[in-house]
Protein backbone atom coordinates (compact mmCIF):
# COMPACT_ATOMS: atom_id res chain seq x y z
CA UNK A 1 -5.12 -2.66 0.99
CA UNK A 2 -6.29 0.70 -0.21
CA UNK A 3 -9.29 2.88 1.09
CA UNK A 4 -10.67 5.60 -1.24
CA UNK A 5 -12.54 8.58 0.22
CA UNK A 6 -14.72 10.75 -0.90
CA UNK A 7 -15.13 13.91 0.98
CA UNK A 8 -18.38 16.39 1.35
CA UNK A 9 -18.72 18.81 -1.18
CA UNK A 10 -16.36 21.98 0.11
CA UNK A 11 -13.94 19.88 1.77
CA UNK A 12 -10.59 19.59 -0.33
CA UNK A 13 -8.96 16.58 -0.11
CA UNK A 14 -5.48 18.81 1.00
CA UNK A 15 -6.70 20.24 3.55
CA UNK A 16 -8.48 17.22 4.72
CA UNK A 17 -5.21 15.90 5.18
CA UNK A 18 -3.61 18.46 6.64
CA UNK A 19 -5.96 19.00 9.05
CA UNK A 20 -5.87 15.48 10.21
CA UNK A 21 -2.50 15.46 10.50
CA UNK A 22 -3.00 18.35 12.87
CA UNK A 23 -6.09 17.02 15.00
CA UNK A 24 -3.37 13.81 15.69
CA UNK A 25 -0.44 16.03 16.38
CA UNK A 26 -3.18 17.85 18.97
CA UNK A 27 -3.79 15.28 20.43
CA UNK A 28 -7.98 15.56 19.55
CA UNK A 29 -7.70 11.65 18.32
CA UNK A 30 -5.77 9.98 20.98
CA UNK A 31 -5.94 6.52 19.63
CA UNK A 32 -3.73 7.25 16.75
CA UNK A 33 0.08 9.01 16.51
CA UNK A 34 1.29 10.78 13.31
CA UNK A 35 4.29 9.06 12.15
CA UNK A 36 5.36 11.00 9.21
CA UNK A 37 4.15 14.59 8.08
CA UNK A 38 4.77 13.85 3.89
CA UNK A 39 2.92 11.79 3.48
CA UNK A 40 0.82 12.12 6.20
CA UNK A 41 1.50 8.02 7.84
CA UNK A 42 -0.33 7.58 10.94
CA UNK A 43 -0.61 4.66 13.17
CA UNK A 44 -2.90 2.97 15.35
CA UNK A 45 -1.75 3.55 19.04
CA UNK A 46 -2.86 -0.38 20.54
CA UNK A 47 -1.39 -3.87 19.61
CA UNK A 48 -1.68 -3.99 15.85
CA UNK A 49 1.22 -3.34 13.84
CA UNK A 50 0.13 -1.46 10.45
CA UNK A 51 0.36 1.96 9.20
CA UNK A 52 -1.81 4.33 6.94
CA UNK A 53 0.11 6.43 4.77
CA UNK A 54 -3.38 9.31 3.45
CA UNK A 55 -2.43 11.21 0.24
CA UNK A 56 -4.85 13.70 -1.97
CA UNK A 57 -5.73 12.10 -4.72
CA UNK A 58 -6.53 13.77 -7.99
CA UNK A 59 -7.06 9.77 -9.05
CA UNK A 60 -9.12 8.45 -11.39
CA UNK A 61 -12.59 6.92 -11.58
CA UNK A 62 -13.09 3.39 -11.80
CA UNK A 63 -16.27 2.43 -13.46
CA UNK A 64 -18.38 1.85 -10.67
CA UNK A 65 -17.35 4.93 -8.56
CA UNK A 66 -16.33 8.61 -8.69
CA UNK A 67 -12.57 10.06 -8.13
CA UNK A 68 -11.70 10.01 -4.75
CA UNK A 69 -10.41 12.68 -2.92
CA UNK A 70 -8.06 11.14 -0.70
CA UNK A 71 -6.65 7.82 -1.20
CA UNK A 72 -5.29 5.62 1.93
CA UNK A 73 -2.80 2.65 1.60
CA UNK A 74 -2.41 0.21 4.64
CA UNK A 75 0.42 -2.04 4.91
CA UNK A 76 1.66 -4.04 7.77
CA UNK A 77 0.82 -7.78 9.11
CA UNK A 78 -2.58 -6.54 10.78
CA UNK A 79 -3.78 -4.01 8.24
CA UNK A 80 -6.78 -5.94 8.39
CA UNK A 81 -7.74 -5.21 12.38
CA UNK A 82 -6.34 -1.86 12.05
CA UNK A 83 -9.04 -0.87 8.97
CA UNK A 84 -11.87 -1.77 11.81
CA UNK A 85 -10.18 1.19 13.80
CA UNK A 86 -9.98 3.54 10.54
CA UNK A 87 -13.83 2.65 9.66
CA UNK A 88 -14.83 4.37 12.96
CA UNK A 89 -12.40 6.88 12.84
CA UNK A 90 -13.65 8.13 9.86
CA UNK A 91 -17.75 6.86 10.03
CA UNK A 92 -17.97 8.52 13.91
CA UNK A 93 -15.18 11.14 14.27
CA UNK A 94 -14.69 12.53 10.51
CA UNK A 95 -18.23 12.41 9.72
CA UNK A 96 -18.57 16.19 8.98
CA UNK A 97 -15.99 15.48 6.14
CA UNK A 98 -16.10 12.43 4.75
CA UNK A 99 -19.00 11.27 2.62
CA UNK A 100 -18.09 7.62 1.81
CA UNK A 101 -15.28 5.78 1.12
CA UNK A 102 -14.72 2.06 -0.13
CA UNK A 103 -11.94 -0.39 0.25
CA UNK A 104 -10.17 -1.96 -2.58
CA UNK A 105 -8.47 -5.27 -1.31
CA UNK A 106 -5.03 -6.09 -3.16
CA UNK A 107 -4.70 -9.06 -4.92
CA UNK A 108 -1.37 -10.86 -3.39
């Protein structure tokens, strides 16, 4: 599964990333650990077994929305329960930053 974001104007998607990465390491989102640093792979802290590697995206538009800024890939058996976890990470906590984002579901 892959989640797209798009990020308020003056936020990079680089230092989106990076800054993230730090907030986790910190400690200021306590639900979720940093598992790797390149690229930034973070995982939800309950249950669920599934991982989120985040990576700036200089991507391409598809025709019904603009680049992203950051693209996000889930993997793992309950990628599904863990994007319920992400959506509220991102809609409550990241708010400031992030301006959308949309979830394109893989095709298996």
């Amino acid at each position: 599964m892959r989640i797209f974001l798009h990020l308020r104007k003056g936020v990079n998607g680089r230092q989106f990333v990076t800054s993230l990465g730090k907030q986790i390491r910190a400690g200021e989102h306590r639900t979720w650990e940093a598992v790797k640093a390149r690229p930034l792979t973070i995982r939800h802290k309950g249950r669920f077994k599934a991982s989120i590697a985040l990576v700036p995206s200089g991507g391409r538009a598809s025709p019904d929305h603009p680049p992203p800024d950051v693209a996000a890939r889930l993997s793992g058996k309950d990628a599904g329960f863990v994007l319920r976890y992400l959506t509220w990470l991102l809609a409550v906590k990241l708010k400031r930053h992030v301006a959308g984002f949309y979830v394109r579901v893989d095709e298996e």
